[in-house]
C-alpha atoms as a PDB file:
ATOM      1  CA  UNK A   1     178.248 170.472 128.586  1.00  0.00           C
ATOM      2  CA  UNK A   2     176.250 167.084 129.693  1.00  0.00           C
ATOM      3  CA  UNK A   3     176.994 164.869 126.828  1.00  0.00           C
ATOM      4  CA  UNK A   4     173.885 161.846 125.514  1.00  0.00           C
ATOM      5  CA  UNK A   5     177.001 159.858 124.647  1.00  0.00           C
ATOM      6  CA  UNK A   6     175.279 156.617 125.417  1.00  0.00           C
ATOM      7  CA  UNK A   7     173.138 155.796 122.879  1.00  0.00           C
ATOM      8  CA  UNK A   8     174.074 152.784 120.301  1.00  0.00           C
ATOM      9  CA  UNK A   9     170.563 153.678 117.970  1.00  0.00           C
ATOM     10  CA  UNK A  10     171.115 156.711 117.509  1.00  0.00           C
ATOM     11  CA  UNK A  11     174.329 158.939 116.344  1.00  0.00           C
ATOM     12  CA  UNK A  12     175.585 162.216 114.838  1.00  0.00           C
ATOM     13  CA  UNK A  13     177.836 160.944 112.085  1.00  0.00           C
ATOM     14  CA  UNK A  14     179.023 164.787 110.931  1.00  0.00           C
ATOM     15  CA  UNK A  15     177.541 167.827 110.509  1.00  0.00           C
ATOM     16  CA  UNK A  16     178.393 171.249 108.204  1.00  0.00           C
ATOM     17  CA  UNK A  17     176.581 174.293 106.510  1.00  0.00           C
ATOM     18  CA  UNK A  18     173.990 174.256 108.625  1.00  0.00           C
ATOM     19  CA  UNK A  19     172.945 170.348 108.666  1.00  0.00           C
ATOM     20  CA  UNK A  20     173.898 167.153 110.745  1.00  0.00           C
ATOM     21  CA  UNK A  21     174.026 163.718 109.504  1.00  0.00           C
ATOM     22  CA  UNK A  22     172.163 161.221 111.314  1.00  0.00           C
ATOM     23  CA  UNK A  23     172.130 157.388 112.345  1.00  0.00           C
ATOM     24  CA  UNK A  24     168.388 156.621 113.727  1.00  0.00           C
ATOM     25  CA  UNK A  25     169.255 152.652 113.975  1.00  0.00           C
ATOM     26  CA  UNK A  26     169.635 151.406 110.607  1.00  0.00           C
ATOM     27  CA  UNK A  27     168.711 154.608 108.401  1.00  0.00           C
ATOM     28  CA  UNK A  28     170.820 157.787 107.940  1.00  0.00           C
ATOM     29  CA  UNK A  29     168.523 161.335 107.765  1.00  0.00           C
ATOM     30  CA  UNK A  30     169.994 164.508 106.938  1.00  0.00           C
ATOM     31  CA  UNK A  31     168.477 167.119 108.817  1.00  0.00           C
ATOM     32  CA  UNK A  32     169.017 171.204 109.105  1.00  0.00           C
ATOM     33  CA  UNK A  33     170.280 172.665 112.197  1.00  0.00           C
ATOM     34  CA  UNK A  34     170.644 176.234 112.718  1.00  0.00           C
ATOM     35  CA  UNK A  35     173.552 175.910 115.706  1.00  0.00           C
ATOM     36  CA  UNK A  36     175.908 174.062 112.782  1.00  0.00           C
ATOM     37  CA  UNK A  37     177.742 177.184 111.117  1.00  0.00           C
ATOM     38  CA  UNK A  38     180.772 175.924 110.119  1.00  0.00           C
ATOM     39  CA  UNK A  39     181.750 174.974 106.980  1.00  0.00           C
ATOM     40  CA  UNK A  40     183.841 171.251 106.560  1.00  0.00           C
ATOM     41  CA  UNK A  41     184.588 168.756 103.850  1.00  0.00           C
ATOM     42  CA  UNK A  42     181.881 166.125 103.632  1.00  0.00           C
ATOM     43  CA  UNK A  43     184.297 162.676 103.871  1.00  0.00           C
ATOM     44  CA  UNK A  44     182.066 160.577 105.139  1.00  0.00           C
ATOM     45  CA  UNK A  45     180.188 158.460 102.563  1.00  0.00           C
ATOM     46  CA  UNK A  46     176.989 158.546 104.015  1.00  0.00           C
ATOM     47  CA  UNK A  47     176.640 161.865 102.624  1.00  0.00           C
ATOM     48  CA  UNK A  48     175.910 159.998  99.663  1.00  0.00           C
ATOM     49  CA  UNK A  49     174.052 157.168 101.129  1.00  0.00           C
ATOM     50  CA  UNK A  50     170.725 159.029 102.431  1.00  0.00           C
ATOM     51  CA  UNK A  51     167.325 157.579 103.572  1.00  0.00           C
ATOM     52  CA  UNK A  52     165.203 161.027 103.730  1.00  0.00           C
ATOM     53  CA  UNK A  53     166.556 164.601 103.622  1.00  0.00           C
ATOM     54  CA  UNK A  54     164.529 167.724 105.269  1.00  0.00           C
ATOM     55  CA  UNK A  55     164.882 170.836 102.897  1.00  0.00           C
ATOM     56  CA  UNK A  56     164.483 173.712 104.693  1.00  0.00           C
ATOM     57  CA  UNK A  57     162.647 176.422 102.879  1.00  0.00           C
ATOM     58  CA  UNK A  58     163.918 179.916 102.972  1.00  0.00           C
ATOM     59  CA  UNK A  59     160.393 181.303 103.228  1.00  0.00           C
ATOM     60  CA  UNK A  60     160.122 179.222 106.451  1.00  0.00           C
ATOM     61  CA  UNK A  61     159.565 175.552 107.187  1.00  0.00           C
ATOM     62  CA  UNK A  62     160.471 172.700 104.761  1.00  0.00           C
ATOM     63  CA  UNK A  63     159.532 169.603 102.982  1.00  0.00           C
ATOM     64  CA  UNK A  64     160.648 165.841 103.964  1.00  0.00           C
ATOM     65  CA  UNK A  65     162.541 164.132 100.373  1.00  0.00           C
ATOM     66  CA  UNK A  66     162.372 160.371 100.803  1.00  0.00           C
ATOM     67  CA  UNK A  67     164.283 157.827  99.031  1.00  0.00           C
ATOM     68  CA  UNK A  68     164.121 154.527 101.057  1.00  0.00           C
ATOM     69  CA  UNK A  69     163.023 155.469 105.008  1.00  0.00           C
ATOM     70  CA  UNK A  70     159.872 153.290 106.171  1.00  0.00           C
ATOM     71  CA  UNK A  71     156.660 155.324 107.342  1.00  0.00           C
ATOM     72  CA  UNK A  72     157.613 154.396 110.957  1.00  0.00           C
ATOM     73  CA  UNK A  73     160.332 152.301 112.855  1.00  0.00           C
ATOM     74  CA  UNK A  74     161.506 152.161 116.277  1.00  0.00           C
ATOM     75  CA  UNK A  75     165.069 152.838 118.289  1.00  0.00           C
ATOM     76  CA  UNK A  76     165.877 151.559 121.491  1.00  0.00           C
ATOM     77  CA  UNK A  77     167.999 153.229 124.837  1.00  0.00           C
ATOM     78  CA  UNK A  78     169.413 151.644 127.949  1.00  0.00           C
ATOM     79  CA  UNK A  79     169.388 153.888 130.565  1.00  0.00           C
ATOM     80  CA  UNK A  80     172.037 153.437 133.689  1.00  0.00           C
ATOM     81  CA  UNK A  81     169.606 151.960 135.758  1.00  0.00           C
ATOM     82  CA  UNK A  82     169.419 148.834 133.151  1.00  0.00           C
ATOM     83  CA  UNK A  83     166.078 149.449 131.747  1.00  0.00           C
ATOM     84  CA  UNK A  84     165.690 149.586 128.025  1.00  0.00           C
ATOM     85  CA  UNK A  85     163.400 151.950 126.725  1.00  0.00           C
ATOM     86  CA  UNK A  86     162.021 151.399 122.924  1.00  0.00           C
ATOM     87  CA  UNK A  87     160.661 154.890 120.485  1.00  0.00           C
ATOM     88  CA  UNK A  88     158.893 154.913 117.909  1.00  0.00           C
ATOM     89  CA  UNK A  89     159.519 157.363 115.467  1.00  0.00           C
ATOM     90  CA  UNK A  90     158.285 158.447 111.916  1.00  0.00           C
ATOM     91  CA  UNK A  91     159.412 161.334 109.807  1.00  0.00           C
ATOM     92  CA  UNK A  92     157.056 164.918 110.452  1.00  0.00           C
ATOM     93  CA  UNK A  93     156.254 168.390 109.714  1.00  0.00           C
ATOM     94  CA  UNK A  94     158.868 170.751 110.887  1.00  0.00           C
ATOM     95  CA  UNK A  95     161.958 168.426 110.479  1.00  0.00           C
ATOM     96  CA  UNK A  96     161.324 166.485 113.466  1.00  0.00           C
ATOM     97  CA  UNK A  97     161.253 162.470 114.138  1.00  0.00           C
ATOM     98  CA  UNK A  98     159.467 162.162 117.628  1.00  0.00           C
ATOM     99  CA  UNK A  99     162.467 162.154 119.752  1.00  0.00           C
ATOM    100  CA  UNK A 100     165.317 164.653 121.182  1.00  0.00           C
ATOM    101  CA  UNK A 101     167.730 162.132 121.320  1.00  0.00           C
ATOM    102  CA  UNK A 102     170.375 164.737 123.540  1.00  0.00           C
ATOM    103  CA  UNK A 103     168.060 164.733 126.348  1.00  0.00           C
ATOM    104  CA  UNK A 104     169.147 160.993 127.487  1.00  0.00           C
ATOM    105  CA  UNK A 105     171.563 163.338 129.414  1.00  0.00           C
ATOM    106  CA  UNK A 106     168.756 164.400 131.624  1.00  0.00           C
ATOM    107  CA  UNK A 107     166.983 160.495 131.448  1.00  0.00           C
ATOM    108  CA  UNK A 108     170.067 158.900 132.816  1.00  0.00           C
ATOM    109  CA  UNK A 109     170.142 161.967 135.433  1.00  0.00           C
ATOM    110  CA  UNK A 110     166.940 161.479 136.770  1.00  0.00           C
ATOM    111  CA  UNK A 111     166.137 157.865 136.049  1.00  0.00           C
ATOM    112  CA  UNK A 112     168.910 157.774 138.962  1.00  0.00           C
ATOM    113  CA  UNK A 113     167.494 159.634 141.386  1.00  0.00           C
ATOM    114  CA  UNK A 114     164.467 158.485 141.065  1.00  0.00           C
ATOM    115  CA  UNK A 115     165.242 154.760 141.817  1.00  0.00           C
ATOM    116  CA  UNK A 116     167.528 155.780 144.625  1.00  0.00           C
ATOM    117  CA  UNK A 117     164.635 157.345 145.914  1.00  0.00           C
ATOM    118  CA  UNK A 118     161.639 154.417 144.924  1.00  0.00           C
ATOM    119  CA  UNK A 119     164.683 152.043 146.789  1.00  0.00           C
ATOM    120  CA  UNK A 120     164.912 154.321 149.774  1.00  0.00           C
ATOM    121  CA  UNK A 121     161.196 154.744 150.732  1.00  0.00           C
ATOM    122  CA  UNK A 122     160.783 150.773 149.610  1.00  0.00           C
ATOM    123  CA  UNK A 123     163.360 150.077 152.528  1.00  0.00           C
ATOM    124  CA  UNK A 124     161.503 152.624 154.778  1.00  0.00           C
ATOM    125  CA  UNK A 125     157.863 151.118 154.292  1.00  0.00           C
ATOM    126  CA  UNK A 126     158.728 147.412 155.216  1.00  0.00           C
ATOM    127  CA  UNK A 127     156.150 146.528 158.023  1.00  0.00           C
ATOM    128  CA  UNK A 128     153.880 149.289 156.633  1.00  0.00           C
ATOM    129  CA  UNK A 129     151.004 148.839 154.197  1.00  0.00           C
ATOM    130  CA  UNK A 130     152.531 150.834 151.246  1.00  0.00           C
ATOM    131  CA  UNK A 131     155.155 153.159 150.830  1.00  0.00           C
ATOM    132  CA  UNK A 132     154.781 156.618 149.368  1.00  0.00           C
ATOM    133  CA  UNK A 133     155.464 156.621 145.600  1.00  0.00           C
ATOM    134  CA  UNK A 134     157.941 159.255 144.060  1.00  0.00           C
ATOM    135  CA  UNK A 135     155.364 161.551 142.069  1.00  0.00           C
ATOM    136  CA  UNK A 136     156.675 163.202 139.168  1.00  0.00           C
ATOM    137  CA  UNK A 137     154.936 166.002 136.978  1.00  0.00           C
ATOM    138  CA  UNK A 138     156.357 166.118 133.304  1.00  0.00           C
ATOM    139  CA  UNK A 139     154.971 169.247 131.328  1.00  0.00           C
ATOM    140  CA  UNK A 140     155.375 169.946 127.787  1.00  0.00           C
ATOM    141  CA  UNK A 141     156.000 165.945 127.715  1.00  0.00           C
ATOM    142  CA  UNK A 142     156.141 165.884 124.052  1.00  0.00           C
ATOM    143  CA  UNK A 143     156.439 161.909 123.021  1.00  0.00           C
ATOM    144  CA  UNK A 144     156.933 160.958 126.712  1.00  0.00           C
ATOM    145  CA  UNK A 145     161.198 160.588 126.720  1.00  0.00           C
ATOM    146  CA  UNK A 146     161.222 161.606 130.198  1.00  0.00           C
ATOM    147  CA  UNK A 147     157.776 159.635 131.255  1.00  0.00           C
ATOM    148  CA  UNK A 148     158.736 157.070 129.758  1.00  0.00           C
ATOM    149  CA  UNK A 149     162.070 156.971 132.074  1.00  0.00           C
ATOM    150  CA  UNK A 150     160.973 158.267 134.822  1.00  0.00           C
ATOM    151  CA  UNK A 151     158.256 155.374 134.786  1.00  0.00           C
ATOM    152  CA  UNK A 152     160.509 152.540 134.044  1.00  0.00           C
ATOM    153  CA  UNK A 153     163.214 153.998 137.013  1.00  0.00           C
ATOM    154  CA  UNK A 154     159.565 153.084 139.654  1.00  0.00           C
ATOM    155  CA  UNK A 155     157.649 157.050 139.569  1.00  0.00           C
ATOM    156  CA  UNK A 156     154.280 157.303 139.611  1.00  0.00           C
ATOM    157  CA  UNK A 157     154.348 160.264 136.554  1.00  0.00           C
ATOM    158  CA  UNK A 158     151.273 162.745 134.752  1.00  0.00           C
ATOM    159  CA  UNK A 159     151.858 163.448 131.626  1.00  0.00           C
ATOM    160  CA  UNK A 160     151.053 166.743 130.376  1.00  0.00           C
ATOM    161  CA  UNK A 161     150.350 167.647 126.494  1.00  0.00           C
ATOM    162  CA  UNK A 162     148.463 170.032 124.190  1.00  0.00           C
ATOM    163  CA  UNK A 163     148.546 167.941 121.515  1.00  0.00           C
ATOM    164  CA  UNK A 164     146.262 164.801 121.339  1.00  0.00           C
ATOM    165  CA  UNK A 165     148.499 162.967 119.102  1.00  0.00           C
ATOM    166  CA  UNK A 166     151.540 163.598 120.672  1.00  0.00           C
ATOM    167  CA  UNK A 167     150.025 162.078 124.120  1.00  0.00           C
ATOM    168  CA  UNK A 168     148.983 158.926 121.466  1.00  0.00           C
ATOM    169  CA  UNK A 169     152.688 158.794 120.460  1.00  0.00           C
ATOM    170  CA  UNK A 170     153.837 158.694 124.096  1.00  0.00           C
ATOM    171  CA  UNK A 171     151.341 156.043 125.016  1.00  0.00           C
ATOM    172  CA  UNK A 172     152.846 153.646 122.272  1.00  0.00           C
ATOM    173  CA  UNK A 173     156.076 154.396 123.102  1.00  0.00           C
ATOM    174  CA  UNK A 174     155.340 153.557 126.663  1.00  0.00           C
ATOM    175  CA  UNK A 175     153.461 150.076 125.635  1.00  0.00           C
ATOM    176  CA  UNK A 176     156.772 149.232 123.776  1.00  0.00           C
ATOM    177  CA  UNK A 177     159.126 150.052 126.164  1.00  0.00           C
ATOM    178  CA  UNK A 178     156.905 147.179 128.315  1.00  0.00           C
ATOM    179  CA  UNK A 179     155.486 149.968 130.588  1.00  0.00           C
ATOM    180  CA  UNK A 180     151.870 149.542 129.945  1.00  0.00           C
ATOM    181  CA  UNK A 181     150.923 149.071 133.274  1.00  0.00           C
ATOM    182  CA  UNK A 182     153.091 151.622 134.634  1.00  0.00           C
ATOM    183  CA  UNK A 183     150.924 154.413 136.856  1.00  0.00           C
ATOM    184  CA  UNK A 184     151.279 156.960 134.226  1.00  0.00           C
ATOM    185  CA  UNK A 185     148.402 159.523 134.184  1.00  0.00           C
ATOM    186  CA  UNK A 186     147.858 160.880 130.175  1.00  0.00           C
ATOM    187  CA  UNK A 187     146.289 164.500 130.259  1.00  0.00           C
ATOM    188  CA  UNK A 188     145.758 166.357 127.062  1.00  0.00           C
ATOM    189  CA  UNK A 189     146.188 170.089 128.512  1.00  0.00           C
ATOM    190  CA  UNK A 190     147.220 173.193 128.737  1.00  0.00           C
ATOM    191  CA  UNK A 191     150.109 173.014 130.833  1.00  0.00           C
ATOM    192  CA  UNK A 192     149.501 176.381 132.685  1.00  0.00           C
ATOM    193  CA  UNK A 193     146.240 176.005 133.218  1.00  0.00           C
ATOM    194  CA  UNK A 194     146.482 172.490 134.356  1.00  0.00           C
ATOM    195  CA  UNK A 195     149.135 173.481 137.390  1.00  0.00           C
ATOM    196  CA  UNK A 196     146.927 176.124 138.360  1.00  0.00           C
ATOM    197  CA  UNK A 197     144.000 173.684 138.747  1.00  0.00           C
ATOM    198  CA  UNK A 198     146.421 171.494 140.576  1.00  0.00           C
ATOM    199  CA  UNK A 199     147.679 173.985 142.646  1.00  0.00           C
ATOM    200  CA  UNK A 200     144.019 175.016 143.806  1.00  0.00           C
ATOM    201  CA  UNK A 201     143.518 170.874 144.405  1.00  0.00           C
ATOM    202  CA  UNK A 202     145.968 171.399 146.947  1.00  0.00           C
ATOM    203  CA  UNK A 203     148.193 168.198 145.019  1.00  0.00           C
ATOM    204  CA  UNK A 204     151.862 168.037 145.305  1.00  0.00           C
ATOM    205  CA  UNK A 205     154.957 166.508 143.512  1.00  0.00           C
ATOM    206  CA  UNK A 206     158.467 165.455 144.380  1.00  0.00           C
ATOM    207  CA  UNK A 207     159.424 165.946 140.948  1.00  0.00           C
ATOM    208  CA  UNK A 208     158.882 168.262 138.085  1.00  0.00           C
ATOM    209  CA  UNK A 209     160.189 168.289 134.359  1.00  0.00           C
ATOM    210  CA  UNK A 210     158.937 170.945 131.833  1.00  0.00           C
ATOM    211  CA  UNK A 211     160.180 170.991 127.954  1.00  0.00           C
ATOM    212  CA  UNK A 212     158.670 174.296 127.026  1.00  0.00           C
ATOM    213  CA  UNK A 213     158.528 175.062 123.146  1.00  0.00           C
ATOM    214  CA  UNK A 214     159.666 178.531 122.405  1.00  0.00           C
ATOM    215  CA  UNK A 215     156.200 179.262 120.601  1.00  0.00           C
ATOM    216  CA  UNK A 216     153.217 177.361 120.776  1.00  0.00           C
ATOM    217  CA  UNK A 217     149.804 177.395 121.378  1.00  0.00           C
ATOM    218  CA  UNK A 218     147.141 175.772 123.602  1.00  0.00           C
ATOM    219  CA  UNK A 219     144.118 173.227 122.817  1.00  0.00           C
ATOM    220  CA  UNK A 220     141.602 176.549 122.445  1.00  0.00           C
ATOM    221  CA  UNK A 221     144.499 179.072 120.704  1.00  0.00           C
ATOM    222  CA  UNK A 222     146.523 179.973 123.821  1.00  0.00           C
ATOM    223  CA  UNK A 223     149.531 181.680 122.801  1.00  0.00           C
ATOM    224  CA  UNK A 224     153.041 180.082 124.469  1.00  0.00           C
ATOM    225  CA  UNK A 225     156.250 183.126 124.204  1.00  0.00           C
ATOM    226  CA  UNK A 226     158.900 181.234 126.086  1.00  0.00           C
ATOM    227  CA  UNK A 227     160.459 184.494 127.242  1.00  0.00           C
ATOM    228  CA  UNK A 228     156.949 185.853 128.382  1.00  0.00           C
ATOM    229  CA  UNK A 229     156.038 182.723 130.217  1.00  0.00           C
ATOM    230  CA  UNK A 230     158.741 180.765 131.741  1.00  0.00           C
ATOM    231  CA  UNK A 231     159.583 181.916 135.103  1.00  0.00           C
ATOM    232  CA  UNK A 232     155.916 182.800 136.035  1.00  0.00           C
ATOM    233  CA  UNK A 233     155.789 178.982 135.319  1.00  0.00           C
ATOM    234  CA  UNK A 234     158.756 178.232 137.438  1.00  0.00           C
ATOM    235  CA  UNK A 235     157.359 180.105 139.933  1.00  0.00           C
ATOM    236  CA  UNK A 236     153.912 177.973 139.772  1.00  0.00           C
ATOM    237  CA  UNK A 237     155.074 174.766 139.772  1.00  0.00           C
ATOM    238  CA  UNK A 238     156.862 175.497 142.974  1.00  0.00           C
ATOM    239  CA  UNK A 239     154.176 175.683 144.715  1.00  0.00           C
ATOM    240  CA  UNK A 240     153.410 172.032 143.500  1.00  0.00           C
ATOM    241  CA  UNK A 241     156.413 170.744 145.241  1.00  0.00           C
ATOM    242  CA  UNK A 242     156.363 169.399 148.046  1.00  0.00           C
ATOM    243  CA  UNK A 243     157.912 169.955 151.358  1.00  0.00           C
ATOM    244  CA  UNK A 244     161.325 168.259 150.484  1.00  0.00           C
ATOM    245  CA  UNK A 245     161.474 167.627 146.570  1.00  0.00           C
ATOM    246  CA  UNK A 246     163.675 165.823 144.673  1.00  0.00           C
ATOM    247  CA  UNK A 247     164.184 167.520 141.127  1.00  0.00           C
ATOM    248  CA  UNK A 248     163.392 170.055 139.672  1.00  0.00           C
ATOM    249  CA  UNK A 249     164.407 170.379 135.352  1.00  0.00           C
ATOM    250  CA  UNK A 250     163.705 173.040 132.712  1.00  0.00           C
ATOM    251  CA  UNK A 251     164.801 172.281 129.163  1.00  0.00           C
ATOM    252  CA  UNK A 252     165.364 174.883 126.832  1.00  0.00           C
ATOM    253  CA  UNK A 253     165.509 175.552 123.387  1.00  0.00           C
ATOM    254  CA  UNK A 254     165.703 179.094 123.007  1.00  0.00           C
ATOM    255  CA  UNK A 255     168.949 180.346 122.249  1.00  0.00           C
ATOM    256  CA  UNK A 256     168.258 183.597 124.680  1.00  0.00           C
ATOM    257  CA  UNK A 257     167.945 181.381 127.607  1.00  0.00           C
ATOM    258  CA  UNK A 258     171.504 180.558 127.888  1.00  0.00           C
ATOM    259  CA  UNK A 259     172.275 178.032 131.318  1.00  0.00           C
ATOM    260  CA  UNK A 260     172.786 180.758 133.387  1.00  0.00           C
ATOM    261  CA  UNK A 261     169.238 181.892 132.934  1.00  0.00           C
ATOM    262  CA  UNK A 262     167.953 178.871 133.362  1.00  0.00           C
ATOM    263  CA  UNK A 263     170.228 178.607 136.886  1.00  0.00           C
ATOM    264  CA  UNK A 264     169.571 182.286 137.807  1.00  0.00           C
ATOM    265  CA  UNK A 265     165.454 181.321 136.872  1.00  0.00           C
ATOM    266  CA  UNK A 266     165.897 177.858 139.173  1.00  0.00           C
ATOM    267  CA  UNK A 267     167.346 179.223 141.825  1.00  0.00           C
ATOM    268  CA  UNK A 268     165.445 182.182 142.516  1.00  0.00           C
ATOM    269  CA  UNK A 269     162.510 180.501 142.215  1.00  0.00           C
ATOM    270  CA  UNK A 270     163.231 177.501 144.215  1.00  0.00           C
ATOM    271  CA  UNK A 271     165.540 179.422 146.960  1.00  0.00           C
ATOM    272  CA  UNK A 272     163.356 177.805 150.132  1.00  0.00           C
ATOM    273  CA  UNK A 273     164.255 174.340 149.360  1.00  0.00           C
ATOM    274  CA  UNK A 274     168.282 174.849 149.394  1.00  0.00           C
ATOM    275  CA  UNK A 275     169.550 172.256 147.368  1.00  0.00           C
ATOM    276  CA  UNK A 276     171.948 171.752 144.364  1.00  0.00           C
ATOM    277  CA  UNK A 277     171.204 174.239 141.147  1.00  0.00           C
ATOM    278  CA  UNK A 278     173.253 173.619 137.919  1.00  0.00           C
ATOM    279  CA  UNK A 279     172.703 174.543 134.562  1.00  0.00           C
ATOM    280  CA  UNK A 280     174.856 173.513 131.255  1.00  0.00           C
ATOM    281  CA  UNK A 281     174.384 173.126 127.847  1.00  0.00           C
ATOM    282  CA  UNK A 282     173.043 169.764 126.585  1.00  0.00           C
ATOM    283  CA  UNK A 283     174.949 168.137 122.844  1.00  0.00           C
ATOM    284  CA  UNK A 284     175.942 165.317 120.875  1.00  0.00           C
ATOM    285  CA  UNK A 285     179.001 163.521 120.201  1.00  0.00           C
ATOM    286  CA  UNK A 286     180.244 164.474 116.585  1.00  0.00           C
ATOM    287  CA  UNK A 287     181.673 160.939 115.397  1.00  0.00           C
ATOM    288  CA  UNK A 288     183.822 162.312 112.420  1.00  0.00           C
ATOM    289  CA  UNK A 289     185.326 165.473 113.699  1.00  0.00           C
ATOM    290  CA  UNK A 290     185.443 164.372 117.356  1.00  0.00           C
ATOM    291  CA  UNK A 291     183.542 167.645 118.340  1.00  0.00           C
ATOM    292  CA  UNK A 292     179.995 167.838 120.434  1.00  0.00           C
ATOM    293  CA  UNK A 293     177.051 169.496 118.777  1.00  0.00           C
ATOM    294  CA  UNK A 294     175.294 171.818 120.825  1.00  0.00           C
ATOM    295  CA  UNK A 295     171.676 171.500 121.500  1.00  0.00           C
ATOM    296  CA  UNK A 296     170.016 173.616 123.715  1.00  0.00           C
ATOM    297  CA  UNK A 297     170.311 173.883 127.379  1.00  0.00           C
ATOM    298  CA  UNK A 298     169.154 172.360 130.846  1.00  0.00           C
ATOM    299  CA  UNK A 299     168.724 173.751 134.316  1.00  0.00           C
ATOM    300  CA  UNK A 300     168.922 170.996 137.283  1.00  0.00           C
ATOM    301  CA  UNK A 301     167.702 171.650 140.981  1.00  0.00           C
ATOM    302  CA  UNK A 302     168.096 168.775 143.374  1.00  0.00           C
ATOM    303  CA  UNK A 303     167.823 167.525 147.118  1.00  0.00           C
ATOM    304  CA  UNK A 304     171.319 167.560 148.495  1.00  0.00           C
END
């Protein structure tokens, strides 16, 4: 499992009967989550000490109870290149906050690469007029976690979103995080349709990241089934790469598409460029019980 077991904003205090108790900074949430079905005493006395709880319904979805949480606030992370990334986040439908705070595992993966990379062409371009940037596609970008590192470790990243106010969200969360002048492009999109457009433009990246929901639907009612849609995706968006990429990462929700899907997925569909493929689970650190809380899974292709 690749452990987020870096963060200082943000923890997992316990979790039982199907909910995890949270630390975002300063203010503890209580939040469902269907991967915790075990059943332990609750000894830590934040149990008692909550800012908001999310009550899921049994007829589906849930309601947000507040007792003392402010409308918005912000959490910082320091990634292992030593670049400090700050999120904003605010309570919203559907349990959520604005941020998957288990996929620094993949930020401090790639944030790597990618300024090994920026450092490596840098050094190659001296007595040249530029060097070539490190492109990197992020679909399915959500709040812009990945953009937002992948920026800040020197890429040159489009960010890809249905949703108009998520791309907003990302925007401020890259004008905190001080990278307001970073060469992010911000599409509002549909993600398959935009690679295909790409693909016909003849435009290439040396990176690719993709977050796909396991249901969703498009800016004019497109239907997203994870399960339907994923590999002909994969198998898009390498066509996008180019000649020698760098990384390749699929994120996953969806408890059918356990890591070796994702690996079997990666690997078939990426088979010309050789390369490294791993896949893994993604979690949490548990700080009472010691244990680490699943939460979903990742697939990793990269230039050996």
């Amino acid at each position: 499992m690749w452990i987020a077991d870096h963060w200082k904003d943000y923890e997992v205090i316990d979790c039982t009967c199907g909910e995890k108790l949270e630390r975002w900074k300063k203010y503890i949430l209580l939040r469902p989550d269907p991967q915790v079905i075990w059943n332990t005493k609750r000894n830590n006395k934040n149990w008692k000490h909550l800012n908001a709880h999310y009550h899921r319904s049994s007829k589906g979805g849930g309601e947000w109870e507040f007792f003392d949480l402010p409308e918005e606030w912000t959490i910082q992370y320091t990634l292992p290149i030593e670049k400090t990334l700050t999120f904003h986040l605010k309570p919203f439908s559907f349990k959520h906050t604005g941020l998957f705070p288990e996929q620094a595992a993949n930020w401090n993966w790639f944030s790597q690469l990618i300024a090994k990379e920026v450092e490596k062409r840098g050094k190659a371009a001296i007595g040249k007029d530029a060097s070539h940037p490190v492109k990197v596609l992020n679909l399915f970008a959500y709040t812009g976690g990945a953009t937002v590192s992948a920026a800040a470790a020197g890429a040159h990243v489009t960010h890809v979103d249905a949703s108009k106010g998520m791309v907003n969200w990302a925007k401020e969360n890259a004008v905190s995080s001080g990278l307001e002048d970073a060469p992010i492009r911000w599409l509002v999109d549909d993600c398959k349709k935009f690679v295909e457009r790409e693909i016909r433009r003849g435009n290439h990246y040396d990176a690719i990241i993709m977050d796909p929901p396991s249901y969703g639907r498009g800016p004019k009612g497109e239907i997203w089934k994870i399960e339907e849609a994923i590999y002909p995706l994969i198998e898009l968006c390498a066509q996008l790469l180019t000649d020698d990429p760098l990384f390749f990462l699929v994120n996953s929700y969806t408890t059918g598409l356990q890591p070796a899907v994702l690996h079997y997925m990666i690997s078939t569909a990426l088979k010309k460029y050789g390369g490294v493929v791993e896949a893994d689970e993604i979690g949490l650190p548990v700080t009472d019980s010691g244990l680490y809380l699943p939460c979903g899974a990742s697939g990793r292709f990269w230039r050996e």
